[in-house]
C-alpha atoms as a PDB file:
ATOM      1  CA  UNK A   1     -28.134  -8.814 -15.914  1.00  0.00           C
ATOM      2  CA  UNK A   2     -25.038  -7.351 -13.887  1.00  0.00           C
ATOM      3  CA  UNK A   3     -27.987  -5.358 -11.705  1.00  0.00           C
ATOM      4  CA  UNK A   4     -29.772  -8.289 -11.136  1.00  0.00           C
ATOM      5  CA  UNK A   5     -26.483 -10.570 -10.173  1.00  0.00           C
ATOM      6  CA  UNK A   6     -25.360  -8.315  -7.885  1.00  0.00           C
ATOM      7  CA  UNK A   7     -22.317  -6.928  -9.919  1.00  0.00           C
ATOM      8  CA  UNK A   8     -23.551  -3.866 -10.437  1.00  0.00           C
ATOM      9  CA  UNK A   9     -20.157  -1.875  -8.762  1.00  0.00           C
ATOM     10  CA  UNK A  10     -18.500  -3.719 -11.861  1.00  0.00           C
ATOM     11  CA  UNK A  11     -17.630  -1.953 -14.550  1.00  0.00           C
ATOM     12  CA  UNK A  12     -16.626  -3.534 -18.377  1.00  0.00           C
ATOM     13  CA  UNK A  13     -13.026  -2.201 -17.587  1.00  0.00           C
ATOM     14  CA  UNK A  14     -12.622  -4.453 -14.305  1.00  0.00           C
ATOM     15  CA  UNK A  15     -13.656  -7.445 -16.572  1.00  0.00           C
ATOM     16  CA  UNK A  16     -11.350  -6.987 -18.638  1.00  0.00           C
ATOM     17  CA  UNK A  17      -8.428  -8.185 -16.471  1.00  0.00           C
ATOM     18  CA  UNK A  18     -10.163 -10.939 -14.805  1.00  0.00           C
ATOM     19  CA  UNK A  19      -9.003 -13.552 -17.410  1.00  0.00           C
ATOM     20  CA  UNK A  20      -6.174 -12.828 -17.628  1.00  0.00           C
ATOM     21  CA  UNK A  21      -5.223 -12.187 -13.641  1.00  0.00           C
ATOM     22  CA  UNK A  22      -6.906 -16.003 -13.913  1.00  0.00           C
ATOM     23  CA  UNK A  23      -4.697 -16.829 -16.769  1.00  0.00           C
ATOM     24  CA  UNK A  24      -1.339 -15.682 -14.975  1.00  0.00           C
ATOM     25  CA  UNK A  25      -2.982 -17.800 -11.431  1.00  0.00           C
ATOM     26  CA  UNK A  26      -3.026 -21.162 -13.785  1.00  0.00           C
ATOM     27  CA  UNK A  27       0.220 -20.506 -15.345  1.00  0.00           C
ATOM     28  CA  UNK A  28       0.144 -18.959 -18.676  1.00  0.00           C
ATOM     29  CA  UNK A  29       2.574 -16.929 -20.170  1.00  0.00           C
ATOM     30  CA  UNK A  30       2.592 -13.175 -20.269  1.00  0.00           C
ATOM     31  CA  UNK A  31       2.806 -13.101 -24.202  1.00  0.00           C
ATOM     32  CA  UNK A  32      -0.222 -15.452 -24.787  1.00  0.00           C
ATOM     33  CA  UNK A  33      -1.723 -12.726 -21.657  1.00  0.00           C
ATOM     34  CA  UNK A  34      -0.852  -9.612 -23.033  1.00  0.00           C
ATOM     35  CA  UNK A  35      -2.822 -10.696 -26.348  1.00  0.00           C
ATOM     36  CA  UNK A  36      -5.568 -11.694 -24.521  1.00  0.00           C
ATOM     37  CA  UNK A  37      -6.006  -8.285 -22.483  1.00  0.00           C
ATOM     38  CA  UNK A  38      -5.214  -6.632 -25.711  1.00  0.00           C
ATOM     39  CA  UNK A  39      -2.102  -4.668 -24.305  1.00  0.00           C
ATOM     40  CA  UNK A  40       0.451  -3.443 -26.922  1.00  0.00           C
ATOM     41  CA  UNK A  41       3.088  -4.505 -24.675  1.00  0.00           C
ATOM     42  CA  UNK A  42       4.007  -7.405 -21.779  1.00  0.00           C
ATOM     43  CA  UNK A  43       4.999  -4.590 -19.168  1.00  0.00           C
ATOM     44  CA  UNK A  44       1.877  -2.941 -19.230  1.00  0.00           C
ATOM     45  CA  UNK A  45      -0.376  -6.635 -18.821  1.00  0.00           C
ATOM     46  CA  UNK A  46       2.221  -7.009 -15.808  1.00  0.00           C
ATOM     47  CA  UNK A  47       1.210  -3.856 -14.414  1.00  0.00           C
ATOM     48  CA  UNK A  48      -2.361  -4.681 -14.678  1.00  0.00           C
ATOM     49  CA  UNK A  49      -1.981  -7.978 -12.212  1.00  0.00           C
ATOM     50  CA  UNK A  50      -2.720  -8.097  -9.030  1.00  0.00           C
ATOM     51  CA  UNK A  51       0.630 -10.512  -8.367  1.00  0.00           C
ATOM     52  CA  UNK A  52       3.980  -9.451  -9.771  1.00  0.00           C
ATOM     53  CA  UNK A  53       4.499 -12.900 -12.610  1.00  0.00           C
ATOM     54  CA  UNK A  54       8.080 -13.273 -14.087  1.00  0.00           C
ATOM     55  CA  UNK A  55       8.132 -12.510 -17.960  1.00  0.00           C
ATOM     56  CA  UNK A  56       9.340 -15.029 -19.806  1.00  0.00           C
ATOM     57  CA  UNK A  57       9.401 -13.864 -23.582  1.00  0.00           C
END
């Protein structure tokens, strides 16, 4: 399916942080993010944004 989309340079790893980088874009907090990416900690979902987002909890 990715093959035949055209995605095929993606790999299940760059997924990962597309909802959340989309997440952070419409305003949701780095807690509810950091679940969602499955980080153990808010520093490292930071970290794995493209834009630097202020951490509120």
């Amino acid at each position: 399916m990715v093959t035949k989309l055209g995605y095929e340079h993606l790999r299940r790893h760059d997924l990962r942080h597309t909802a959340p980088t989309w997440f952070a874009d419409a305003g949701v907090p780095v807690h509810v993010l950091r679940r969602i990416a499955g980080h153990g900690s808010p520093t490292t979902t930071q970290r794995s944004l493209p834009n630097p987002i202020v951490m509120t909890r």
